[in-house]
Protein backbone atom coordinates (compact mmCIF):
# COMPACT_ATOMS: atom_id res chain seq x y z
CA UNK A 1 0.00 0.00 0.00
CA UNK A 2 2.88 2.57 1.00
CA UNK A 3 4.59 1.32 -2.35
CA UNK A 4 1.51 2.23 -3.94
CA UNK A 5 1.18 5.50 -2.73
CA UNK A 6 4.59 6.67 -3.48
CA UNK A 7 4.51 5.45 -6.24
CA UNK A 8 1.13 7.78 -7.45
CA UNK A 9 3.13 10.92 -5.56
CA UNK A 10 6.15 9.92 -7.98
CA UNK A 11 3.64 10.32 -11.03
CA UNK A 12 1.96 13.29 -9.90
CA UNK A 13 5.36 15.25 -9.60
CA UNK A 14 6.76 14.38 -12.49
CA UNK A 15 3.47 15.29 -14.12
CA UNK A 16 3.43 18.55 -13.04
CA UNK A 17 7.03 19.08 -13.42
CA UNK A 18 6.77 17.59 -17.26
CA UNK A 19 3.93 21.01 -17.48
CA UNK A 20 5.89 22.93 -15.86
CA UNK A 21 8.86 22.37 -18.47
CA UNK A 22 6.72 22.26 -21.42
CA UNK A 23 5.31 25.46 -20.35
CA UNK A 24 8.33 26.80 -20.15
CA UNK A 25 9.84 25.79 -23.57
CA UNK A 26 6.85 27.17 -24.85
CA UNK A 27 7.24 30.80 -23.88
CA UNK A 28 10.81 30.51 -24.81
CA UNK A 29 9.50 29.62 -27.91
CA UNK A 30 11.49 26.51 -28.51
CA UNK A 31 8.64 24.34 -29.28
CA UNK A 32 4.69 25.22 -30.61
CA UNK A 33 1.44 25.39 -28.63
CA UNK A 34 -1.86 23.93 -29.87
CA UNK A 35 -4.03 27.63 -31.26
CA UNK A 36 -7.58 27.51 -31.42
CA UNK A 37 -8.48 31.16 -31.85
CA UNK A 38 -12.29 30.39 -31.26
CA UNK A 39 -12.11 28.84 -27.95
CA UNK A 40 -10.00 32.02 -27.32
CA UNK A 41 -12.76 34.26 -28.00
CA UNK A 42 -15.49 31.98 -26.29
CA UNK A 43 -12.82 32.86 -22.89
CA UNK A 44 -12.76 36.39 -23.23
CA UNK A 45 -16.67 36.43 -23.27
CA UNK A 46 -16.41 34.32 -20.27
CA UNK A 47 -14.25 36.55 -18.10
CA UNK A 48 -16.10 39.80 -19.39
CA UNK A 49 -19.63 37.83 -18.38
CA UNK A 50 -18.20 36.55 -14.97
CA UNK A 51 -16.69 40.09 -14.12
CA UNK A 52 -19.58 41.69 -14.46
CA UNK A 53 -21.77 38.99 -12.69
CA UNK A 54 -19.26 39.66 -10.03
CA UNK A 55 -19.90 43.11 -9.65
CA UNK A 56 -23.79 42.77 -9.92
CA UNK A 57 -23.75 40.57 -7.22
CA UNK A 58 -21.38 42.83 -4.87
CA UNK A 59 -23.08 46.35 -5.41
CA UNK A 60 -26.49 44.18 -5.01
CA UNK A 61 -25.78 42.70 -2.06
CA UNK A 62 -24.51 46.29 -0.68
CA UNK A 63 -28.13 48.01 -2.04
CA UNK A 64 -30.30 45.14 0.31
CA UNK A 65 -27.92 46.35 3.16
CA UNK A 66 -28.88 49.53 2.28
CA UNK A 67 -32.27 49.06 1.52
CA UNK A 68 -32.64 46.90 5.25
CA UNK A 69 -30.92 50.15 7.05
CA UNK A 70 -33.51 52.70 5.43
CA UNK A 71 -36.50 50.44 6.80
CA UNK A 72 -34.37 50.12 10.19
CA UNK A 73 -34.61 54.12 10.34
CA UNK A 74 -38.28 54.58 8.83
CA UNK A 75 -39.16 51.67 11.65
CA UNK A 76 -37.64 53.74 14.37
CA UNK A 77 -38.72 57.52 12.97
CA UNK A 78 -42.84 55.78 12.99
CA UNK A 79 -42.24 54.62 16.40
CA UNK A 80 -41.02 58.05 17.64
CA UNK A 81 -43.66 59.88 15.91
CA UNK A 82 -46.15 57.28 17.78
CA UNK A 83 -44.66 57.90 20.75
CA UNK A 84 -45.00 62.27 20.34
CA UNK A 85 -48.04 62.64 18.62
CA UNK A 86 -50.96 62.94 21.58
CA UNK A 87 -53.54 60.95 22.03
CA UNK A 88 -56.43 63.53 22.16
CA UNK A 89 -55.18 64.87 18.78
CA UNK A 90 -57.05 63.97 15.63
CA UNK A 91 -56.04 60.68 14.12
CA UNK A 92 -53.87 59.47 16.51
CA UNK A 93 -55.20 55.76 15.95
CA UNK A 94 -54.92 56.27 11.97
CA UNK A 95 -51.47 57.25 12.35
CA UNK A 96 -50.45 53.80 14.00
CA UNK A 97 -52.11 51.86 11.66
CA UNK A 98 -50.38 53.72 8.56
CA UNK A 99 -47.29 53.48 10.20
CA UNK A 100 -48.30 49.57 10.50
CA UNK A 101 -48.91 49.46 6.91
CA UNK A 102 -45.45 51.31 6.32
CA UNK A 103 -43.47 48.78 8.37
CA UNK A 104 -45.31 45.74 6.04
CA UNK A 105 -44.34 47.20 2.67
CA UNK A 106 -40.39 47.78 3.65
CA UNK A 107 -40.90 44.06 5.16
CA UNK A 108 -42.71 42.89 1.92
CA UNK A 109 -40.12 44.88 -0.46
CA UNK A 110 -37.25 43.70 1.68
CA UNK A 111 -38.01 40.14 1.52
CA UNK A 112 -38.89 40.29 -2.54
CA UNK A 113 -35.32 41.70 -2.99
CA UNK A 114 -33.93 38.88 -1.08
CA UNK A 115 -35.81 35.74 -2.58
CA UNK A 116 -36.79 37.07 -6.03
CA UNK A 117 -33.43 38.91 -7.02
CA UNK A 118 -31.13 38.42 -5.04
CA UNK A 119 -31.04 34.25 -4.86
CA UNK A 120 -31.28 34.19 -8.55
CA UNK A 121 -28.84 36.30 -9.07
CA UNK A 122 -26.58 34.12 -6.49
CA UNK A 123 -27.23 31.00 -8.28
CA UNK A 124 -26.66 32.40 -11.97
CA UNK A 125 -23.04 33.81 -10.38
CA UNK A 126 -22.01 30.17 -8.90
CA UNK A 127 -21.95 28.90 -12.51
CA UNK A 128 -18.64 30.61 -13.05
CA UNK A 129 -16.09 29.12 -10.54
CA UNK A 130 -17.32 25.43 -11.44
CA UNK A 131 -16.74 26.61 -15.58
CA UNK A 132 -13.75 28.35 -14.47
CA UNK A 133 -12.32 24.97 -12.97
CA UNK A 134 -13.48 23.30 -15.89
CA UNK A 135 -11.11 26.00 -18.22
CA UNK A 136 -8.39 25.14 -15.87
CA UNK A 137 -8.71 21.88 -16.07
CA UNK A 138 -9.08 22.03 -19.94
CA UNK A 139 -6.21 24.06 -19.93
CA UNK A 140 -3.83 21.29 -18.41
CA UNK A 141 -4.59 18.86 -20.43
CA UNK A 142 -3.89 21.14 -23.34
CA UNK A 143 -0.31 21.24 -22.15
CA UNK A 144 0.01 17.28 -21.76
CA UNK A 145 -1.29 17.07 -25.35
CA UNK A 146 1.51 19.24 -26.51
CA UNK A 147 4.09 17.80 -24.28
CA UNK A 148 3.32 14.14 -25.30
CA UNK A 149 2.65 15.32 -29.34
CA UNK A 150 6.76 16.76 -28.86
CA UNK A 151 7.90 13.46 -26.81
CA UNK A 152 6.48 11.11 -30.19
CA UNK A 153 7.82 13.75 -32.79
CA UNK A 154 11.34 13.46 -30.55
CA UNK A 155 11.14 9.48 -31.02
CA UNK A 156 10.72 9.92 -34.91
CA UNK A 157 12.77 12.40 -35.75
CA UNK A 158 15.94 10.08 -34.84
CA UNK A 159 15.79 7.20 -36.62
CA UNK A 160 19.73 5.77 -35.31
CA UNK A 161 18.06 5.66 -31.68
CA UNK A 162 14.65 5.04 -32.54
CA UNK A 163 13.18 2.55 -30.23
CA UNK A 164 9.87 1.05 -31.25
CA UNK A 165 9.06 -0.16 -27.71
CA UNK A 166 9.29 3.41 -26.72
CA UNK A 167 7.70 5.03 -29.66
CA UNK A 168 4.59 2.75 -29.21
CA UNK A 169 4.60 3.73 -25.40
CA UNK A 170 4.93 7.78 -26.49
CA UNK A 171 2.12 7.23 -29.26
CA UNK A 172 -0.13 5.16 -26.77
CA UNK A 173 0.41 8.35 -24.49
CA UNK A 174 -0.48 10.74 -27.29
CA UNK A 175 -3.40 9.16 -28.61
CA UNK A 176 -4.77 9.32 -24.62
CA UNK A 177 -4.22 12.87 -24.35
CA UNK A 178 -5.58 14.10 -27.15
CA UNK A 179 -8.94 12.05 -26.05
CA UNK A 180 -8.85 14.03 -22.78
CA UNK A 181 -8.19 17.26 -24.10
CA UNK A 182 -10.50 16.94 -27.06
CA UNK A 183 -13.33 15.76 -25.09
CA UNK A 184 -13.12 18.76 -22.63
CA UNK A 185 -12.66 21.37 -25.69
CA UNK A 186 -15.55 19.93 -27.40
CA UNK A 187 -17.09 20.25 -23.91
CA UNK A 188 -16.84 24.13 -23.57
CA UNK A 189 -17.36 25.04 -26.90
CA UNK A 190 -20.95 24.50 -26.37
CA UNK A 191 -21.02 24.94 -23.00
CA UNK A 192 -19.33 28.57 -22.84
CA UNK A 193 -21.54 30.12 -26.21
CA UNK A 194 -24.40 28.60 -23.94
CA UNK A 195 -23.87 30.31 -21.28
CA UNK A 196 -22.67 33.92 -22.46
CA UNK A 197 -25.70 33.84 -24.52
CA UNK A 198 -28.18 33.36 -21.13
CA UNK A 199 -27.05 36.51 -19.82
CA UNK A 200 -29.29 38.94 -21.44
CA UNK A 201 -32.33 36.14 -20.30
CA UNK A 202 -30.87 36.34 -16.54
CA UNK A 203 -30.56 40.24 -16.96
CA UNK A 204 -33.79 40.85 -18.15
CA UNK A 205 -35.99 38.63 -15.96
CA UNK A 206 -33.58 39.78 -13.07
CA UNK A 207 -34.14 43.43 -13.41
CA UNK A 208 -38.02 43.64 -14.15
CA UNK A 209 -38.09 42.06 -11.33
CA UNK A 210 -36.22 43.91 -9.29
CA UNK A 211 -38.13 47.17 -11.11
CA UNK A 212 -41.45 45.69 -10.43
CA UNK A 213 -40.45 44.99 -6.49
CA UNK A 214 -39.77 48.85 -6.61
CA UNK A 215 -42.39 50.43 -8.55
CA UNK A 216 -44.96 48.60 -6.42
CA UNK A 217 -43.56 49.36 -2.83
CA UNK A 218 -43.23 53.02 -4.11
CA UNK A 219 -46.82 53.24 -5.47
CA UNK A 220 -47.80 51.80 -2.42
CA UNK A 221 -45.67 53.86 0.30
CA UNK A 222 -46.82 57.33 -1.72
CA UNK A 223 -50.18 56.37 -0.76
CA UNK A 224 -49.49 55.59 3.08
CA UNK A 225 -47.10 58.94 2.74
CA UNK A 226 -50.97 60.92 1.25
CA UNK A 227 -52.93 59.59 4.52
CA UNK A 228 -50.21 60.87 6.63
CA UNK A 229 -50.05 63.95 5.53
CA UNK A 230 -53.95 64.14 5.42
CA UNK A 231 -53.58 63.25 9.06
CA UNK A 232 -51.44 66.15 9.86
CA UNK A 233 -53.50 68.49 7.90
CA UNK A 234 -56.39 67.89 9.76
CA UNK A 235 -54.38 68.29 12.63
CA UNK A 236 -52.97 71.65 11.59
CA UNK A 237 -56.67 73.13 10.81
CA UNK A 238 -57.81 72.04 13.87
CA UNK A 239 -55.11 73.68 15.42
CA UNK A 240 -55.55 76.93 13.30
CA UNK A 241 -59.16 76.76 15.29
CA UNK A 242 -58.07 77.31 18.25
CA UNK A 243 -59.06 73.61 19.37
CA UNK A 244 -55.91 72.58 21.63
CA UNK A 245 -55.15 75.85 22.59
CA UNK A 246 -58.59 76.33 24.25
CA UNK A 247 -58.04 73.03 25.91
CA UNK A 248 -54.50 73.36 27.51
CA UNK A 249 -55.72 76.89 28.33
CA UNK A 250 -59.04 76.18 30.51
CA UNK A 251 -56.78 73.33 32.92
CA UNK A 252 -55.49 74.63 35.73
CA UNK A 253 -52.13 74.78 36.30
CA UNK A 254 -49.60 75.33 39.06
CA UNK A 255 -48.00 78.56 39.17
CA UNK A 256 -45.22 77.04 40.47
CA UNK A 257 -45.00 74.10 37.67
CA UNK A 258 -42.25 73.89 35.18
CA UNK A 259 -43.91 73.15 32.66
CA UNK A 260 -46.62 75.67 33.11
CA UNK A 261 -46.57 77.91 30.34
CA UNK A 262 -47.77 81.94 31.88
CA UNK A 263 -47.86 83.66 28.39
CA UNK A 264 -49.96 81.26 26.56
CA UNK A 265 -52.32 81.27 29.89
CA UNK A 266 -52.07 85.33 29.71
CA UNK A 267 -52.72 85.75 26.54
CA UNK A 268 -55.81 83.57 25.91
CA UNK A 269 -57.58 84.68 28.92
CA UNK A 270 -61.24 86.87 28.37
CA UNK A 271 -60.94 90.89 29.76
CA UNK A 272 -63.05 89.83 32.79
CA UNK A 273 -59.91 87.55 33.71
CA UNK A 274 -57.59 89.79 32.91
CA UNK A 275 -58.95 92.06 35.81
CA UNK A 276 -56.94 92.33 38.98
CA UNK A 277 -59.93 91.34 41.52
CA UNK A 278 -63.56 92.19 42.05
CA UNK A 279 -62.65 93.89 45.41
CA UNK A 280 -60.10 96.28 43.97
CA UNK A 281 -62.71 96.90 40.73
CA UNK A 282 -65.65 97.53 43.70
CA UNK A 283 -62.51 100.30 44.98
CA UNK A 284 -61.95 101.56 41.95
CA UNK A 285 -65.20 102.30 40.75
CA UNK A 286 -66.15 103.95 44.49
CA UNK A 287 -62.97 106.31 43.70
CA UNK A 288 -64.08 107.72 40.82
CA UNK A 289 -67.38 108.58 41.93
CA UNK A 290 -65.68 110.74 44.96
CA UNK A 291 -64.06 114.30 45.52
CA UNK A 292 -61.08 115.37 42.49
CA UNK A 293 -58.66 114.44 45.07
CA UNK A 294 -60.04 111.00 46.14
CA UNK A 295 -60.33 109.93 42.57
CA UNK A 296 -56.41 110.70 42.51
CA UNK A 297 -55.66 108.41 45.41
CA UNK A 298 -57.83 105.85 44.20
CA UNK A 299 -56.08 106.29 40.24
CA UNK A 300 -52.81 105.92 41.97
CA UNK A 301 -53.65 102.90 44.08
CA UNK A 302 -54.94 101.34 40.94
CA UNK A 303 -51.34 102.14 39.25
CA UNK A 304 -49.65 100.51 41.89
CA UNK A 305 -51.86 97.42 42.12
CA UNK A 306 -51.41 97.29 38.15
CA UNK A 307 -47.74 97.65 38.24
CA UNK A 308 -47.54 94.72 41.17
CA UNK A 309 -49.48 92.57 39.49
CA UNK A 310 -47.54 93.16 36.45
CA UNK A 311 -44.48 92.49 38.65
CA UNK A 312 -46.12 89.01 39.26
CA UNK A 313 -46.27 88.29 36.25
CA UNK A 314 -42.93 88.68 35.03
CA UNK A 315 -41.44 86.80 37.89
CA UNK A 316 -43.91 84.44 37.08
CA UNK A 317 -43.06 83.89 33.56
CA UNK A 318 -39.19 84.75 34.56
CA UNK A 319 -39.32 81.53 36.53
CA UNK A 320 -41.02 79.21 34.05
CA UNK A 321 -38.74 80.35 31.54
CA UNK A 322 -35.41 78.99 33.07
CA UNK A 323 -34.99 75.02 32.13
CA UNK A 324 -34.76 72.65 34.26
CA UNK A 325 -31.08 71.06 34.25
CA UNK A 326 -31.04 67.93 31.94
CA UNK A 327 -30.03 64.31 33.07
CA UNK A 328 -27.28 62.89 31.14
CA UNK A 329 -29.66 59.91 30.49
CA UNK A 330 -32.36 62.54 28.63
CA UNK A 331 -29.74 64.11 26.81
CA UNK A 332 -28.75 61.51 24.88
CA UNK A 333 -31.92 59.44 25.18
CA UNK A 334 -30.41 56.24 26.71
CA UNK A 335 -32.72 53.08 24.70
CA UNK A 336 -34.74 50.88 27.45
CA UNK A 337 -32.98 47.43 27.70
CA UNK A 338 -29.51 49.38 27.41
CA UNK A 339 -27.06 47.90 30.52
CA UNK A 340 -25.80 51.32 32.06
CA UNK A 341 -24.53 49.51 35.19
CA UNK A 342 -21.01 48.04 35.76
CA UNK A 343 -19.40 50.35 32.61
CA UNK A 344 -16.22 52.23 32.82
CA UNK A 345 -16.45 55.53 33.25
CA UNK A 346 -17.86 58.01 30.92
CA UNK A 347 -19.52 54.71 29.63
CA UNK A 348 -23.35 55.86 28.83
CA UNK A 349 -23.99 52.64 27.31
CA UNK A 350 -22.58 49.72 24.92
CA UNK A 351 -24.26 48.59 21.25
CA UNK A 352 -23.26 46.07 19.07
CA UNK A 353 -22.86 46.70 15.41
CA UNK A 354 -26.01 45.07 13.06
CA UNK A 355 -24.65 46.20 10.15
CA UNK A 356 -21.41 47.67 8.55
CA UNK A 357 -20.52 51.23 8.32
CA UNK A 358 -17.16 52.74 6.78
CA UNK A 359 -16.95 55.85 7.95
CA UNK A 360 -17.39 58.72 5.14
CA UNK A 361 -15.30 61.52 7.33
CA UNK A 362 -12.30 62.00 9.60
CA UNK A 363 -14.55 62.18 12.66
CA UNK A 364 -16.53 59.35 11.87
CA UNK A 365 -16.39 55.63 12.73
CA UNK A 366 -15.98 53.10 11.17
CA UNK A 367 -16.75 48.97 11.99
CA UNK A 368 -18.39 45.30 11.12
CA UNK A 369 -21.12 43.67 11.97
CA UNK A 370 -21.03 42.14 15.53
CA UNK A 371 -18.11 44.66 16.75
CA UNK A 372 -19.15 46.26 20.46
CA UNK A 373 -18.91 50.40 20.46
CA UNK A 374 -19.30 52.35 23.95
CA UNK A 375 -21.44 55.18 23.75
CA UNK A 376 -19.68 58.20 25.63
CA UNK A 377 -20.65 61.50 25.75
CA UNK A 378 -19.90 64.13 22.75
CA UNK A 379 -16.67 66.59 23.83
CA UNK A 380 -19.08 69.42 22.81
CA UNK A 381 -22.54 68.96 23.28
CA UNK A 382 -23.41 71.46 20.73
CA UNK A 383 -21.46 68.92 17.90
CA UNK A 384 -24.17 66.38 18.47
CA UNK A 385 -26.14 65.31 15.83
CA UNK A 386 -29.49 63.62 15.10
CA UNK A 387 -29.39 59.91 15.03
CA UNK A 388 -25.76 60.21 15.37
CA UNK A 389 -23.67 58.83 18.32
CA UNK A 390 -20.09 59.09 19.87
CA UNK A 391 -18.78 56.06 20.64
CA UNK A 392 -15.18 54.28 21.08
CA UNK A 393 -14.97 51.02 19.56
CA UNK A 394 -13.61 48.16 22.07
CA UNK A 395 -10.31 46.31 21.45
CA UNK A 396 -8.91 49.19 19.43
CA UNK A 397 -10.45 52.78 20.93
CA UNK A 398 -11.00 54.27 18.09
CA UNK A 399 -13.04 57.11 18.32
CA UNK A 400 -16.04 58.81 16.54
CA UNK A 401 -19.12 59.40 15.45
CA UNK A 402 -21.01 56.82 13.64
CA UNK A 403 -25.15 56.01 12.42
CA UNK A 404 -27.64 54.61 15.92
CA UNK A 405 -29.48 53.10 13.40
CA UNK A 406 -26.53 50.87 12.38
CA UNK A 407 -26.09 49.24 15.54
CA UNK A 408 -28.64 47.76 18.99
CA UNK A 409 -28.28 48.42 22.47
CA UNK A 410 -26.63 45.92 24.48
């Protein structure tokens, strides 16, 4: 068995060193190599074709990644705008449902891109690498065809040393090459004009597809998009009517509160509210009907009532007006289910990256998918951006700003 075996590693060397030198004589140019100009051609089609399959496939895959980030972010804008708009405002129901309806059609487009373009598209690429083999292969046994056609022309040519034994042997050796070879030529030339001619098929069926996966979602988005913005419309006339403002104006309301807004209260309240009280009116209205000088006392009493209650009011909205100091967790809107215990410090959180991002500026960050980022706070708060975080990726604190969207709280 061991005899065997070295015995097939013997033959396998010298096979590839008998290539090797027959390669080698050949670019010298010290012997011929078999031409066949059409097969030639039929290659270059192939490599243009696979190339470009290639690159259909890569910028493909990178537009679903793209594609699945956009519904990420629409997914998270809906839920925000869920979250702000108020209950007792018009259409607050509709606007969950459209945004519902929104979430299906990226899900729906999403998953058409995947199975209906995108697997097609994988399996037509796979052909290549099994042809390409295939040329290879076809390739090598092109060069033992040549070397064994030289070895029998060697034997012949030299008729003092010719040795039948051995020229039997070398044309037993040819005549089992050029079988090999010949049946894989014969092989591709059908099989490569075969398949450079299915490409414009593949193309065509791939990208109506793919067109009719986008014109549908779009049609269909544009019309979710029309009964959101007859949602807010309604809201906005509504508004225009004084509807909310009447509301938030007749609850009461701390003076003290800081959310209490004074001018808004001031400014939508009737004359008889604006008054100053019905005991100082009663006062008032006694003064005037008394002696020139009494009406002056009462006049300037009045003044000085107006100006203190004036006074009030100021201080009043003076006091409302100054914000109350922000928690670092509402500044940068910590995510529930983010871990914010047991972290470094200056740690606000940590994500994990659910998609890739190369970063597109010097500040930026870049990362893969699965890499862990801690979220710190921005050097300037004024630099921060929406949907943007600062973070410093673990293992190798680099530092920058890079998408929320792109990654999950951990």
């Amino acid at each position: 068995m061991a005899e065997s075996k070295g015995a097939l590693i013997a033959k396998t060397v010298q096979k590839h060193a008998g290539r090797a030198k027959e390669k080698f004589l050949q670019n010298l140019g010290k012997v011929d190599r078999t031409a066949d100009d059409i097969f030639d051609e039929h290659l270059q089609n192939f490599t243009r074709q696979q190339n470009a399959a290639n690159r259909l496939q890569k910028e493909f895959n990178n537009y679903i990644r793209c594609v699945r980030a956009v519904q990420a972010a629409s997914k998270t804008l809906m839920d925000s705008l869920n979250e702000i708009y108020e209950s007792q405002w018009t259409g607050h129901d509709l606007l969950y449902v459209q945004a519902q309806n929104l979430d299906m059609l990226w899900q729906d487009f999403t998953h058409k891109l995947a199975d209906q373009v995108l697997v097609p598209l994988n399996t037509y690429q796979s052909q290549f690498p099994e042809m390409r083999k295939k040329i290879d292969k076809r390739g090598r046994k092109l060069v033992d065809y040549d070397g064994q056609r030289h070895s029998f022309q060697s034997l012949q040519c030299n008729p003092k040393k010719r040795d039948e034994s051995k020229v039997l042997k070398a044309k037993e050796l040819l005549e089992e090459a050029k079988r090999t070879y010949e049946q894989l030529n014969s092989e591709l030339h059908d099989e490569l004009p075969a398949l450079y001619d299915s490409r414009v098929l593949f193309l065509v069926t791939n990208l109506q597809t793919l067109f009719a996966a986008e014109q549908v979602f779009h049609v269909e988005s544009a019309k979710v998009y029309s009964e959101l913005e007859a949602i807010v419309d309604k809201l906005a006339n509504e508004s225009q009517r004084g509807s909310y403002t009447l509301k938030k104006a007749s609850e009461p309301q701390s003076p003290r509160s800081p959310n209490a807004n004074s001018s808004l209260i001031i400014n939508t309240q009737s004359p008889a509210q604006n008054s100053i009280s019905p005991a100082l009116d009663e006062k008032i209205s006694e003064a005037r009907d008394s002696s020139p000088t009494s009406q002056l006392n009462g006049n300037a009493n009045s003044n000085a009532n107006s100006n203190d209650n004036s006074s009030n009011n100021q201080d009043l909205t003076s006091q409302n007006a100054v914000p109350p100091a922000k928690r670092v967790e509402e500044l940068y809107d910590i995510p529930v289910g983010a871990t914010t215990e047991n972290l470094p410090p200056g740690v606000l959180y940590r994500v994990k990256a659910t998609y890739k991002y190369g970063r597109e500026d010097v500040d930026e960050l870049s990362f893969d998918v699965g890499e862990i980022i801690r979220v710190v706070e921005y050097d300037d708060p004024e630099e921060q951006e929406e949907g943007w975080l600062m973070g410093i990726k673990e293992g190798t604190n680099e530092k920058g700003m890079f998408p929320a969207n792109f990654t999950k709280p951990l």
